[in-house]
C-alpha atoms as a PDB file:
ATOM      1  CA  UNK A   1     -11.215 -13.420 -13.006  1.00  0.00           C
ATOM      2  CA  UNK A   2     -12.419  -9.981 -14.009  1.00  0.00           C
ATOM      3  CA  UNK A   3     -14.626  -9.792 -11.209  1.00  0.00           C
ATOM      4  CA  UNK A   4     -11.421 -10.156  -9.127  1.00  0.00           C
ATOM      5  CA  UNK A   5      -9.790  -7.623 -10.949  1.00  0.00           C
ATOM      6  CA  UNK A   6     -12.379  -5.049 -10.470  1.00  0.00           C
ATOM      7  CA  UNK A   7     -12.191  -5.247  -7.277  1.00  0.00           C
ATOM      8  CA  UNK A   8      -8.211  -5.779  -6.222  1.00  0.00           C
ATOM      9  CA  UNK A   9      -6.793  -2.955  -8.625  1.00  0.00           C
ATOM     10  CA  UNK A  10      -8.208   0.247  -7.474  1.00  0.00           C
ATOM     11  CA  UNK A  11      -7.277  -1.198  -4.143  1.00  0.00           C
ATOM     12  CA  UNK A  12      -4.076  -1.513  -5.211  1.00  0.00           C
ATOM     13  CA  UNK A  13      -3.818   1.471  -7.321  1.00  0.00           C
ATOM     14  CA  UNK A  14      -4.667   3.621  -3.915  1.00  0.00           C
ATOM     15  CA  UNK A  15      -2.106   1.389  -2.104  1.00  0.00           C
ATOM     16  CA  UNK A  16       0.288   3.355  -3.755  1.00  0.00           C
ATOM     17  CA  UNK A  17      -1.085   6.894  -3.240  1.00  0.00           C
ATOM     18  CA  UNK A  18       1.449   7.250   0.081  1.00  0.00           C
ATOM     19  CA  UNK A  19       2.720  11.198  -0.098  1.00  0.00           C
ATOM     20  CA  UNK A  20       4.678  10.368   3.265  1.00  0.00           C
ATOM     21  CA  UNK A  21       6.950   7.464   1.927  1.00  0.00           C
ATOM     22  CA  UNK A  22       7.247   9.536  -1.835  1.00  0.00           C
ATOM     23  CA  UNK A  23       8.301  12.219   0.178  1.00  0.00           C
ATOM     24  CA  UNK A  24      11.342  10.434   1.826  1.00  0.00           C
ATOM     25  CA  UNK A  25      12.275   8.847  -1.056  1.00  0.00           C
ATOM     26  CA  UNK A  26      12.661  11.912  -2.735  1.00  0.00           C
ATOM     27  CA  UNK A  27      15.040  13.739  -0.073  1.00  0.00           C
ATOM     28  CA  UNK A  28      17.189  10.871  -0.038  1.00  0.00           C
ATOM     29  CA  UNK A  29      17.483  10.901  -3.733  1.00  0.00           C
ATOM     30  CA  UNK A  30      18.489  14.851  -3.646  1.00  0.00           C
ATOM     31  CA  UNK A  31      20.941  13.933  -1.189  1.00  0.00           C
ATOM     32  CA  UNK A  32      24.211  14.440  -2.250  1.00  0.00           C
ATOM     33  CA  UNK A  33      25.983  11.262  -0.959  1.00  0.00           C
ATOM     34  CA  UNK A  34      25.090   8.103  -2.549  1.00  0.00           C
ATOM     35  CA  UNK A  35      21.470   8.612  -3.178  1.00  0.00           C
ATOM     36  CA  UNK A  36      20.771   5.750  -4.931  1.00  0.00           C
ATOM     37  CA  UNK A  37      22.103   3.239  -2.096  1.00  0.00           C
ATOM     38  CA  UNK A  38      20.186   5.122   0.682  1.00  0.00           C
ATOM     39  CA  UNK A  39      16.684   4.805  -1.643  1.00  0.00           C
ATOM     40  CA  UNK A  40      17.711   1.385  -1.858  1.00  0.00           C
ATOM     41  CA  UNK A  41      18.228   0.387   1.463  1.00  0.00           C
ATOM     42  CA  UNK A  42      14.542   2.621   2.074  1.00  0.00           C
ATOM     43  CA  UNK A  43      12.999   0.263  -0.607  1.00  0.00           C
ATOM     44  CA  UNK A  44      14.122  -3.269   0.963  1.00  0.00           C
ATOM     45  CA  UNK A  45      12.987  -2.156   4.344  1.00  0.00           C
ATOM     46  CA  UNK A  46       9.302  -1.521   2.580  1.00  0.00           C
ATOM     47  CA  UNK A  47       9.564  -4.298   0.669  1.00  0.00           C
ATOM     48  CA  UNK A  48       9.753  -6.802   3.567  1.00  0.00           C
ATOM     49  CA  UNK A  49       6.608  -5.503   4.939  1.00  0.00           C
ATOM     50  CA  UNK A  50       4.737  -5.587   1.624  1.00  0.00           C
ATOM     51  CA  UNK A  51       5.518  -8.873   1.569  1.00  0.00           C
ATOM     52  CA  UNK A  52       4.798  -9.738   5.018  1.00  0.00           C
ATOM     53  CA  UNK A  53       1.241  -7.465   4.383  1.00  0.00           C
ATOM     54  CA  UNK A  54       0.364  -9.125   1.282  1.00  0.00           C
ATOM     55  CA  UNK A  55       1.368 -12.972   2.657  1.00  0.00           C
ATOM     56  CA  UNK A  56      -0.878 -12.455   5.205  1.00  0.00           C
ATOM     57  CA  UNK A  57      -3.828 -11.376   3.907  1.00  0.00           C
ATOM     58  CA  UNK A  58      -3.140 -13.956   1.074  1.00  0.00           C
ATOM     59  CA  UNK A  59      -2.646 -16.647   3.291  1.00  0.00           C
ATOM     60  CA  UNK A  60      -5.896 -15.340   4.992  1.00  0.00           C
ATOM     61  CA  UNK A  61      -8.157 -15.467   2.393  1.00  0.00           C
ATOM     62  CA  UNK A  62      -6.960 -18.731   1.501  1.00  0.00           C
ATOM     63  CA  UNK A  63      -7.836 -20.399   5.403  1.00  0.00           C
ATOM     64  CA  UNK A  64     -11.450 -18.307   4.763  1.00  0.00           C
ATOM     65  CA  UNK A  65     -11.720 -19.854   1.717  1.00  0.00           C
ATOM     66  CA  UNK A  66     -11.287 -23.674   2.526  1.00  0.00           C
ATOM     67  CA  UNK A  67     -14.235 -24.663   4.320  1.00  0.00           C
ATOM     68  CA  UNK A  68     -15.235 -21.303   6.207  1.00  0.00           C
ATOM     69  CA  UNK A  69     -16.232 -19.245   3.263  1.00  0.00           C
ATOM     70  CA  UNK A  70     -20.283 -18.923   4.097  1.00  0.00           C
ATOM     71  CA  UNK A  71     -19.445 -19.479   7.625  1.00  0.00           C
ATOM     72  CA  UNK A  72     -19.330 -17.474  10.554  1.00  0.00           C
ATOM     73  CA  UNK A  73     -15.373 -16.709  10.831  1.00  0.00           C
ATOM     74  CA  UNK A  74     -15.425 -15.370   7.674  1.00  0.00           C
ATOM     75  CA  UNK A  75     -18.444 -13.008   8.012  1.00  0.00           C
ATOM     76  CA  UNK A  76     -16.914 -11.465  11.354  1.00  0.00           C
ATOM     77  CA  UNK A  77     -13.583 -11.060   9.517  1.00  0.00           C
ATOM     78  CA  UNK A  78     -15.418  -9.196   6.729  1.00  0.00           C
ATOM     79  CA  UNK A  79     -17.636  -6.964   9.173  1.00  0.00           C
ATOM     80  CA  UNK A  80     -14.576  -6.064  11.684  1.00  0.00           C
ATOM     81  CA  UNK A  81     -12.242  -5.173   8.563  1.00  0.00           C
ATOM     82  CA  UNK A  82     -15.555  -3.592   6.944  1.00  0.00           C
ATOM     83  CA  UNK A  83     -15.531  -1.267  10.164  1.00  0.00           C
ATOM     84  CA  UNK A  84     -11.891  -0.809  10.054  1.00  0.00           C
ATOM     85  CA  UNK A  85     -12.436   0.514   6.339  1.00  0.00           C
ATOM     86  CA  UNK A  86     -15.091   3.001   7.104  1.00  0.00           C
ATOM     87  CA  UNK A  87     -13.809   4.199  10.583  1.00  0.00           C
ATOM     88  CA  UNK A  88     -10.341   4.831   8.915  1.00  0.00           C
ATOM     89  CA  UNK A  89     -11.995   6.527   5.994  1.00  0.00           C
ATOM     90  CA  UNK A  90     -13.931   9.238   7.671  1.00  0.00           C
ATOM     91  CA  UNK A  91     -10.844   9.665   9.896  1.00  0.00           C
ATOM     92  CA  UNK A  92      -8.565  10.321   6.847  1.00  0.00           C
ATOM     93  CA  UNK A  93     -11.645  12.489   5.384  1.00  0.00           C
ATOM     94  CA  UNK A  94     -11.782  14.752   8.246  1.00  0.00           C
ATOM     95  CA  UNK A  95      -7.488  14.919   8.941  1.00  0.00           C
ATOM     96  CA  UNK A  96      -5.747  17.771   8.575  1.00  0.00           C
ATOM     97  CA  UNK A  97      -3.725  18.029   5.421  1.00  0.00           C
ATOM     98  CA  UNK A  98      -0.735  15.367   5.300  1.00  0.00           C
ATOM     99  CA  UNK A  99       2.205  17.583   5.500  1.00  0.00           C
ATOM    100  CA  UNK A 100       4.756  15.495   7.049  1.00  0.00           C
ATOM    101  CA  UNK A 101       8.341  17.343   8.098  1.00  0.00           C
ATOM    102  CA  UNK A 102      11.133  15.763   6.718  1.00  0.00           C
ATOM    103  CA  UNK A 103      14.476  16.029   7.171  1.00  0.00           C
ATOM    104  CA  UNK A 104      17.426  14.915   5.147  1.00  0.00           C
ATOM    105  CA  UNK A 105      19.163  11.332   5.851  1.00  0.00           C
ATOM    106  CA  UNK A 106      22.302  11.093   6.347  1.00  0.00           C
ATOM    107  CA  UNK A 107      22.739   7.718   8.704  1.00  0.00           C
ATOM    108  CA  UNK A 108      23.667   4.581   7.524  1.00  0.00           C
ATOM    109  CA  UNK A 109      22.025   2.154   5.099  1.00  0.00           C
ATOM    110  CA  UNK A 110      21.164  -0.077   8.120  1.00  0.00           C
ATOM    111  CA  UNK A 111      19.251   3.039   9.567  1.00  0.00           C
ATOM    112  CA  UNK A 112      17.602   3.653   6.258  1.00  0.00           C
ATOM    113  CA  UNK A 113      16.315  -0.102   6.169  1.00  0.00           C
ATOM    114  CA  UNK A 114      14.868  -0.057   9.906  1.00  0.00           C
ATOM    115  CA  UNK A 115      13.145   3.620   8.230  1.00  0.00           C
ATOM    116  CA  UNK A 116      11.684   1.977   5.755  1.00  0.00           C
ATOM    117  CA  UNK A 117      10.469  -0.756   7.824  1.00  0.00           C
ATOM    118  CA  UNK A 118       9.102   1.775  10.655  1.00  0.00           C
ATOM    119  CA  UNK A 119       7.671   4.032   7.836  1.00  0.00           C
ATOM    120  CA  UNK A 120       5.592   1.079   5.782  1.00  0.00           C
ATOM    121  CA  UNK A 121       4.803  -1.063   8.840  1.00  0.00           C
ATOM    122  CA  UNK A 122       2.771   2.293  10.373  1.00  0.00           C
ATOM    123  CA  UNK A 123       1.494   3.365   6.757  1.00  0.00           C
ATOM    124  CA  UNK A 124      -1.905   2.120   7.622  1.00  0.00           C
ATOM    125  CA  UNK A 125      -4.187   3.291   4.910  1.00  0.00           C
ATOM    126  CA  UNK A 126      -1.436   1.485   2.354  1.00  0.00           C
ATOM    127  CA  UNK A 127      -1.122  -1.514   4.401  1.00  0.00           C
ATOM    128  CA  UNK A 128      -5.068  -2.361   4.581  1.00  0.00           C
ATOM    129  CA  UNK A 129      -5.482  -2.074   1.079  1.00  0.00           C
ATOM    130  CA  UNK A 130      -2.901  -4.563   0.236  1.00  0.00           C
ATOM    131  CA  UNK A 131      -4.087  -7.075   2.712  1.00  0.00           C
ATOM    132  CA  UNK A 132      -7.235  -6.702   1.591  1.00  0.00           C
ATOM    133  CA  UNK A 133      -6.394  -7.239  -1.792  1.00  0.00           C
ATOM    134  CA  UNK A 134      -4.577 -10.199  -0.706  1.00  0.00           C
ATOM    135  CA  UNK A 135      -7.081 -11.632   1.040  1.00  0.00           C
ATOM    136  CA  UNK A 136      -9.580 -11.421  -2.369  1.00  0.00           C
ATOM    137  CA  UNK A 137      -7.299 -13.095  -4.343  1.00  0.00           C
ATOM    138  CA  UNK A 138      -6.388 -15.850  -2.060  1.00  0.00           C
ATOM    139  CA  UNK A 139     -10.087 -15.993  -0.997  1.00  0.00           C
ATOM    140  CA  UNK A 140     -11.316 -16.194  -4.653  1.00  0.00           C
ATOM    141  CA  UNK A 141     -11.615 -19.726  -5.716  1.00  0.00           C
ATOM    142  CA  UNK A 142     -11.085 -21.598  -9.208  1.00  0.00           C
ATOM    143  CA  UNK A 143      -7.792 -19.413 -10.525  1.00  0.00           C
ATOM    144  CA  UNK A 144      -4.861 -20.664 -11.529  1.00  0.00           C
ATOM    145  CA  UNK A 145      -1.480 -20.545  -9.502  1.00  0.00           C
ATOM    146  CA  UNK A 146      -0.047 -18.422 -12.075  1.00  0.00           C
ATOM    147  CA  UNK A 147      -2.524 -15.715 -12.011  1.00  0.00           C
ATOM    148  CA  UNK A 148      -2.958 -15.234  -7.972  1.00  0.00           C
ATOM    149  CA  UNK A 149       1.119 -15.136  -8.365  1.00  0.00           C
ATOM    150  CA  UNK A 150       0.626 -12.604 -10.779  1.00  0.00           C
ATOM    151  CA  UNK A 151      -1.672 -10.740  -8.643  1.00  0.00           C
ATOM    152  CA  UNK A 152       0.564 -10.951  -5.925  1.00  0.00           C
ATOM    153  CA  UNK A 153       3.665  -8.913  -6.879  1.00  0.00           C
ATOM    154  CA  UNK A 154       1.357  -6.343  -8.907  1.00  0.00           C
ATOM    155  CA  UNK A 155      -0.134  -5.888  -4.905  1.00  0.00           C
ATOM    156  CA  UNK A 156       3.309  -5.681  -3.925  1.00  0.00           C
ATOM    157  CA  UNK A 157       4.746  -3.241  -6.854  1.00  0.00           C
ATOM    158  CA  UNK A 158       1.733  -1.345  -6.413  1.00  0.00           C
ATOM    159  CA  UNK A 159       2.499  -0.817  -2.477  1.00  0.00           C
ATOM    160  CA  UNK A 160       6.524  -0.088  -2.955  1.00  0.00           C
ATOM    161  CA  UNK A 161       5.522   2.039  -6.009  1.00  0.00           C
ATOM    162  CA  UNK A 162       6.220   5.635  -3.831  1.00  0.00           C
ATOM    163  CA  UNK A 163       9.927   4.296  -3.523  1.00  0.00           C
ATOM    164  CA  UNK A 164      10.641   2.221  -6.575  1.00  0.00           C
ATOM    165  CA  UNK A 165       9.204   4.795  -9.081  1.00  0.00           C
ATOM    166  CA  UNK A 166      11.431   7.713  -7.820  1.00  0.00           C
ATOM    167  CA  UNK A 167      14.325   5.466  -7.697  1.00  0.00           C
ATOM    168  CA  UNK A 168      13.988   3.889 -11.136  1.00  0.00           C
ATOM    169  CA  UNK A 169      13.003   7.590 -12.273  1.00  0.00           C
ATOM    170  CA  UNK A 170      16.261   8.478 -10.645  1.00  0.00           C
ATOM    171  CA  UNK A 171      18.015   6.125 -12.258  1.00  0.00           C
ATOM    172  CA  UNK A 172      17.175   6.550 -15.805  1.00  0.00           C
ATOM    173  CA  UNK A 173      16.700   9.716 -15.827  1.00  0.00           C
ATOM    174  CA  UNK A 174      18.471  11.705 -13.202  1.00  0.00           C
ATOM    175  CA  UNK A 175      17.686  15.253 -14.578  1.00  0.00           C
ATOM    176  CA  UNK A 176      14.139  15.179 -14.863  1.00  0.00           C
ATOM    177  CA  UNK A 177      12.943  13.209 -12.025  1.00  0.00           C
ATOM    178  CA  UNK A 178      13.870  15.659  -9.107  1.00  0.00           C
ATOM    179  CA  UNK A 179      11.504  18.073 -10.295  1.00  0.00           C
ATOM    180  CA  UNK A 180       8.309  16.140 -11.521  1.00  0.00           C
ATOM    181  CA  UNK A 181       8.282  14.113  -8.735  1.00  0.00           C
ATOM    182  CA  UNK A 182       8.395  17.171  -6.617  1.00  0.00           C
ATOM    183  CA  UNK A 183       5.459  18.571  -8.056  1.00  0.00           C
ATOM    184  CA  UNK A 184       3.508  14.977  -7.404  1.00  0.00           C
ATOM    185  CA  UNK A 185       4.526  14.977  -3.836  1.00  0.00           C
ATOM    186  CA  UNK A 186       2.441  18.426  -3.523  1.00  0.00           C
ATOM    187  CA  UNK A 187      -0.654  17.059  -5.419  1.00  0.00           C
ATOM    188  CA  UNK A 188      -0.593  13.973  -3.315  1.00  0.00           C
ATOM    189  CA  UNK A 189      -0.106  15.329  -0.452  1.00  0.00           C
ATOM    190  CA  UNK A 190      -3.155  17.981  -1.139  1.00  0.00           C
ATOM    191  CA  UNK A 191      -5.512  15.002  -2.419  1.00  0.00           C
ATOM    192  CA  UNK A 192      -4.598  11.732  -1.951  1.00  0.00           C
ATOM    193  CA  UNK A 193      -6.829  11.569   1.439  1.00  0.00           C
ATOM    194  CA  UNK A 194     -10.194  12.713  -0.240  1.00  0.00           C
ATOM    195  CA  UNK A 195      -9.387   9.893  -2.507  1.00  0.00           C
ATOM    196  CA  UNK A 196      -8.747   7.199  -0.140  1.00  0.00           C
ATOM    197  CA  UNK A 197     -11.272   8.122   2.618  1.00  0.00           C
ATOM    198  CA  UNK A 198     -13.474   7.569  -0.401  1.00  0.00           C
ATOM    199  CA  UNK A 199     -12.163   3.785  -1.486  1.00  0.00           C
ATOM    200  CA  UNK A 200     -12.067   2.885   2.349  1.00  0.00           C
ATOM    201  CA  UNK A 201     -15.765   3.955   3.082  1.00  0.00           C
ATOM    202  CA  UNK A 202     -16.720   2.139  -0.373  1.00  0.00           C
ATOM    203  CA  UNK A 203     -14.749  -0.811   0.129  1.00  0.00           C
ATOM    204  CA  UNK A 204     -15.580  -0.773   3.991  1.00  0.00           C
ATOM    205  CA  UNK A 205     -19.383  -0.994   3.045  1.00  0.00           C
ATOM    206  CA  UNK A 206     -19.174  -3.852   1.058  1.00  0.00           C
ATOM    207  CA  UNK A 207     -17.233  -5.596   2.975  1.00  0.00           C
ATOM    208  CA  UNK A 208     -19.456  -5.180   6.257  1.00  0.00           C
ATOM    209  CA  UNK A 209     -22.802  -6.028   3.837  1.00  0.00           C
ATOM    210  CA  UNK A 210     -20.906  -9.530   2.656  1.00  0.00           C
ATOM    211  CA  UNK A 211     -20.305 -10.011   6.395  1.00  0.00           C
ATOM    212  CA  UNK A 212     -24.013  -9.299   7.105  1.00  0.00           C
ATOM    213  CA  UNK A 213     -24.925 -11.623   4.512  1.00  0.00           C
END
Protein backbone atom coordinates (compact mmCIF):
# COMPACT_ATOMS: atom_id res chain seq x y z
CA UNK A 1 0.00 0.00 0.00
CA UNK A 2 2.68 2.61 0.55
CA UNK A 3 4.45 1.60 -2.38
CA UNK A 4 1.22 2.55 -4.21
CA UNK A 5 1.05 5.67 -2.58
CA UNK A 6 4.44 6.78 -3.49
CA UNK A 7 3.86 6.46 -6.63
CA UNK A 8 -0.04 7.68 -7.38
CA UNK A 9 0.17 11.00 -5.21
CA UNK A 10 2.72 13.15 -6.79
CA UNK A 11 0.92 12.04 -9.88
CA UNK A 12 -1.97 13.26 -8.59
CA UNK A 13 -0.68 16.19 -6.81
CA UNK A 14 0.67 17.49 -10.47
CA UNK A 15 -2.78 16.51 -11.87
CA UNK A 16 -3.89 19.44 -10.30
CA UNK A 17 -1.17 21.96 -11.28
CA UNK A 18 -3.62 23.17 -14.46
CA UNK A 19 -3.01 27.27 -14.63
CA UNK A 20 -5.47 27.16 -17.76
CA UNK A 21 -8.63 25.67 -15.99
CA UNK A 22 -7.61 27.92 -12.46
CA UNK A 23 -7.58 30.64 -14.68
CA UNK A 24 -11.25 30.28 -15.94
CA UNK A 25 -12.48 29.48 -12.86
CA UNK A 26 -11.32 32.51 -11.50
CA UNK A 27 -12.91 35.01 -14.20
CA UNK A 28 -16.09 33.40 -13.79
CA UNK A 29 -15.97 33.82 -10.11
CA UNK A 30 -15.15 37.79 -10.56
CA UNK A 31 -17.99 37.89 -12.76
CA UNK A 32 -20.58 39.87 -11.56
CA UNK A 33 -23.69 37.73 -12.39
CA UNK A 34 -24.11 34.62 -10.53
CA UNK A 35 -20.59 33.51 -10.17
CA UNK A 36 -21.03 30.77 -8.17
CA UNK A 37 -23.61 28.92 -10.63
CA UNK A 38 -21.36 29.55 -13.70
CA UNK A 39 -18.13 27.88 -11.57
CA UNK A 40 -20.52 25.29 -10.93
CA UNK A 41 -21.75 24.40 -14.09
CA UNK A 42 -17.55 24.71 -15.15
CA UNK A 43 -16.92 22.11 -12.33
CA UNK A 44 -19.63 19.34 -13.44
CA UNK A 45 -18.47 19.59 -16.98
CA UNK A 46 -14.72 18.65 -15.52
CA UNK A 47 -15.98 16.42 -13.31
CA UNK A 48 -17.53 14.06 -15.90
CA UNK A 49 -14.29 13.73 -17.59
CA UNK A 50 -12.32 13.05 -14.41
CA UNK A 51 -14.45 10.47 -13.95
CA UNK A 52 -14.53 9.14 -17.32
CA UNK A 53 -10.30 9.63 -17.15
CA UNK A 54 -9.92 7.98 -13.95
CA UNK A 55 -12.64 4.89 -14.84
CA UNK A 56 -10.67 4.17 -17.56
CA UNK A 57 -7.43 3.92 -16.56
CA UNK A 58 -8.88 2.12 -13.43
CA UNK A 59 -10.72 -0.22 -15.31
CA UNK A 60 -7.42 -0.62 -17.33
CA UNK A 61 -5.19 -1.55 -14.88
CA UNK A 62 -7.60 -3.87 -13.57
CA UNK A 63 -7.94 -6.03 -17.31
CA UNK A 64 -3.73 -5.72 -17.12
CA UNK A 65 -3.86 -7.01 -13.95
CA UNK A 66 -5.99 -10.28 -14.31
CA UNK A 67 -3.97 -12.60 -16.16
CA UNK A 68 -1.80 -10.18 -18.45
CA UNK A 69 0.29 -8.58 -15.82
CA UNK A 70 3.96 -10.15 -16.92
CA UNK A 71 2.61 -10.52 -20.31
CA UNK A 72 3.09 -8.89 -23.43
CA UNK A 73 -0.14 -6.46 -23.55
CA UNK A 74 0.81 -5.07 -20.56
CA UNK A 75 4.51 -4.33 -21.34
CA UNK A 76 3.47 -2.50 -24.73
CA UNK A 77 0.86 -0.53 -22.75
CA UNK A 78 3.60 0.51 -20.29
CA UNK A 79 6.31 1.35 -23.09
CA UNK A 80 3.71 3.34 -25.50
CA UNK A 81 2.33 5.39 -22.36
CA UNK A 82 6.15 5.44 -21.12
CA UNK A 83 6.81 7.30 -24.56
CA UNK A 84 3.77 9.34 -24.29
CA UNK A 85 5.21 10.54 -20.78
CA UNK A 86 8.59 11.53 -21.96
CA UNK A 87 7.62 12.92 -25.47
CA UNK A 88 4.97 15.14 -23.67
CA UNK A 89 7.48 16.13 -21.06
CA UNK A 90 10.23 17.57 -23.13
CA UNK A 91 7.43 19.17 -25.20
CA UNK A 92 5.99 20.98 -22.11
CA UNK A 93 9.83 21.65 -21.08
CA UNK A 94 10.66 23.41 -24.17
CA UNK A 95 6.82 25.42 -24.62
CA UNK A 96 6.55 28.76 -24.46
CA UNK A 97 5.17 30.12 -21.24
CA UNK A 98 1.35 29.08 -20.65
CA UNK A 99 -0.33 32.35 -20.91
CA UNK A 100 -3.68 31.51 -22.07
CA UNK A 101 -6.18 34.68 -23.09
CA UNK A 102 -9.23 34.61 -21.39
CA UNK A 103 -12.15 36.30 -21.67
CA UNK A 104 -15.06 36.76 -19.36
CA UNK A 105 -18.25 34.28 -19.57
CA UNK A 106 -21.21 35.43 -19.85
CA UNK A 107 -23.32 32.44 -21.79
CA UNK A 108 -25.40 30.13 -20.23
CA UNK A 109 -24.74 27.41 -17.66
CA UNK A 110 -25.26 24.82 -20.47
CA UNK A 111 -22.33 26.65 -22.35
CA UNK A 112 -20.25 26.70 -19.23
CA UNK A 113 -20.74 22.78 -18.82
CA UNK A 114 -19.80 21.91 -22.62
CA UNK A 115 -16.49 24.55 -21.45
CA UNK A 116 -15.65 22.61 -18.91
CA UNK A 117 -15.96 19.48 -20.74
CA UNK A 118 -13.92 20.93 -23.90
CA UNK A 119 -11.37 22.51 -21.44
CA UNK A 120 -10.60 19.10 -19.20
CA UNK A 121 -11.14 16.62 -22.05
CA UNK A 122 -8.01 18.60 -24.06
CA UNK A 123 -6.03 19.25 -20.66
CA UNK A 124 -3.63 16.56 -21.59
CA UNK A 125 -0.80 16.79 -19.16
CA UNK A 126 -3.79 16.58 -16.27
CA UNK A 127 -5.59 13.89 -17.96
CA UNK A 128 -2.45 11.37 -18.28
CA UNK A 129 -1.60 11.69 -14.86
CA UNK A 130 -4.91 10.67 -13.60
CA UNK A 131 -5.20 7.73 -15.86
CA UNK A 132 -2.11 6.74 -14.97
CA UNK A 133 -2.75 6.87 -11.51
CA UNK A 134 -5.78 4.96 -12.16
CA UNK A 135 -4.34 2.45 -13.88
CA UNK A 136 -1.67 1.76 -10.67
CA UNK A 137 -4.24 1.42 -8.40
CA UNK A 138 -6.49 -0.79 -10.31
CA UNK A 139 -3.35 -2.64 -11.57
CA UNK A 140 -1.97 -3.11 -8.00
CA UNK A 141 -3.14 -6.32 -6.58
CA UNK A 142 -4.08 -7.51 -2.88
CA UNK A 143 -5.93 -4.01 -1.61
CA UNK A 144 -8.99 -3.75 -0.30
CA UNK A 145 -12.17 -2.28 -2.12
CA UNK A 146 -12.26 0.43 0.29
CA UNK A 147 -8.87 1.74 -0.22
CA UNK A 148 -8.68 1.70 -4.30
CA UNK A 149 -12.25 3.62 -3.68
CA UNK A 150 -10.45 5.84 -1.59
CA UNK A 151 -7.80 6.33 -4.05
CA UNK A 152 -10.17 6.94 -6.59
CA UNK A 153 -11.95 10.21 -5.68
CA UNK A 154 -8.56 11.62 -4.08
CA UNK A 155 -7.44 11.08 -8.19
CA UNK A 156 -10.52 12.73 -8.98
CA UNK A 157 -10.44 15.75 -6.25
CA UNK A 158 -6.97 16.07 -7.07
CA UNK A 159 -7.82 16.61 -10.99
CA UNK A 160 -11.05 19.08 -10.35
CA UNK A 161 -8.92 20.75 -7.61
CA UNK A 162 -8.19 24.12 -10.12
CA UNK A 163 -12.12 24.55 -10.06
CA UNK A 164 -13.36 23.23 -6.76
CA UNK A 165 -10.69 25.07 -4.64
CA UNK A 166 -11.54 28.57 -6.07
CA UNK A 167 -15.12 27.84 -5.78
CA UNK A 168 -15.15 26.53 -2.22
CA UNK A 169 -12.54 29.48 -1.55
CA UNK A 170 -15.23 31.60 -3.06
CA UNK A 171 -17.66 30.39 -1.10
CA UNK A 172 -16.37 30.65 2.32
CA UNK A 173 -14.56 33.27 1.97
CA UNK A 174 -15.54 35.65 -0.74
CA UNK A 175 -13.15 38.56 0.19
CA UNK A 176 -9.98 36.94 0.27
CA UNK A 177 -10.06 34.45 -2.40
CA UNK A 178 -10.11 36.84 -5.51
CA UNK A 179 -6.82 38.03 -4.73
CA UNK A 180 -4.69 34.97 -3.50
CA UNK A 181 -5.83 32.95 -6.05
CA UNK A 182 -4.81 35.58 -8.47
CA UNK A 183 -1.43 35.63 -7.37
CA UNK A 184 -1.32 31.51 -7.75
CA UNK A 185 -2.59 31.71 -11.23
CA UNK A 186 0.74 33.84 -12.03
CA UNK A 187 3.11 31.38 -10.19
CA UNK A 188 1.49 28.50 -11.94
CA UNK A 189 1.35 29.73 -14.90
CA UNK A 190 5.31 30.79 -14.69
CA UNK A 191 6.24 27.17 -13.24
CA UNK A 192 3.95 24.62 -13.29
CA UNK A 193 5.53 23.25 -16.77
CA UNK A 194 9.21 22.89 -15.43
CA UNK A 195 7.48 20.89 -12.83
CA UNK A 196 5.50 18.60 -14.85
CA UNK A 197 7.88 18.11 -17.84
CA UNK A 198 9.91 16.85 -14.91
CA UNK A 199 7.19 14.13 -13.35
CA UNK A 200 6.32 13.10 -17.05
CA UNK A 201 10.02 12.36 -18.12
CA UNK A 202 10.43 10.56 -14.55
CA UNK A 203 7.33 8.76 -14.61
CA UNK A 204 7.70 8.16 -18.49
CA UNK A 205 11.10 6.34 -17.76
CA UNK A 206 9.87 4.02 -15.47
CA UNK A 207 7.17 3.19 -17.07
CA UNK A 208 9.01 2.34 -20.50
CA UNK A 209 11.87 0.26 -18.21
CA UNK A 210 8.77 -1.94 -16.54
CA UNK A 211 7.64 -2.36 -20.17
CA UNK A 212 11.20 -3.42 -21.17
CA UNK A 213 11.26 -5.72 -18.40
Amino acid sequence: MLSLLVKVIPLNMASALSPGILAVSVLLLGGKRQPVLRSLAFFLGTLVVGVIAVSAGFFLGQALSTGMKQGAASSVIDLILGVIFIVFGFKLFFAREINPSLKEYRHQLLTLFAGGLILSGTNFDALFLSFAAAKEVGGTPDIQMISRICLLVLNLIFFTLPVLLPLLAFIYFPRYAAGFFKKINQYALKYSRFMLSVLFIVFGVVLVLRGIR
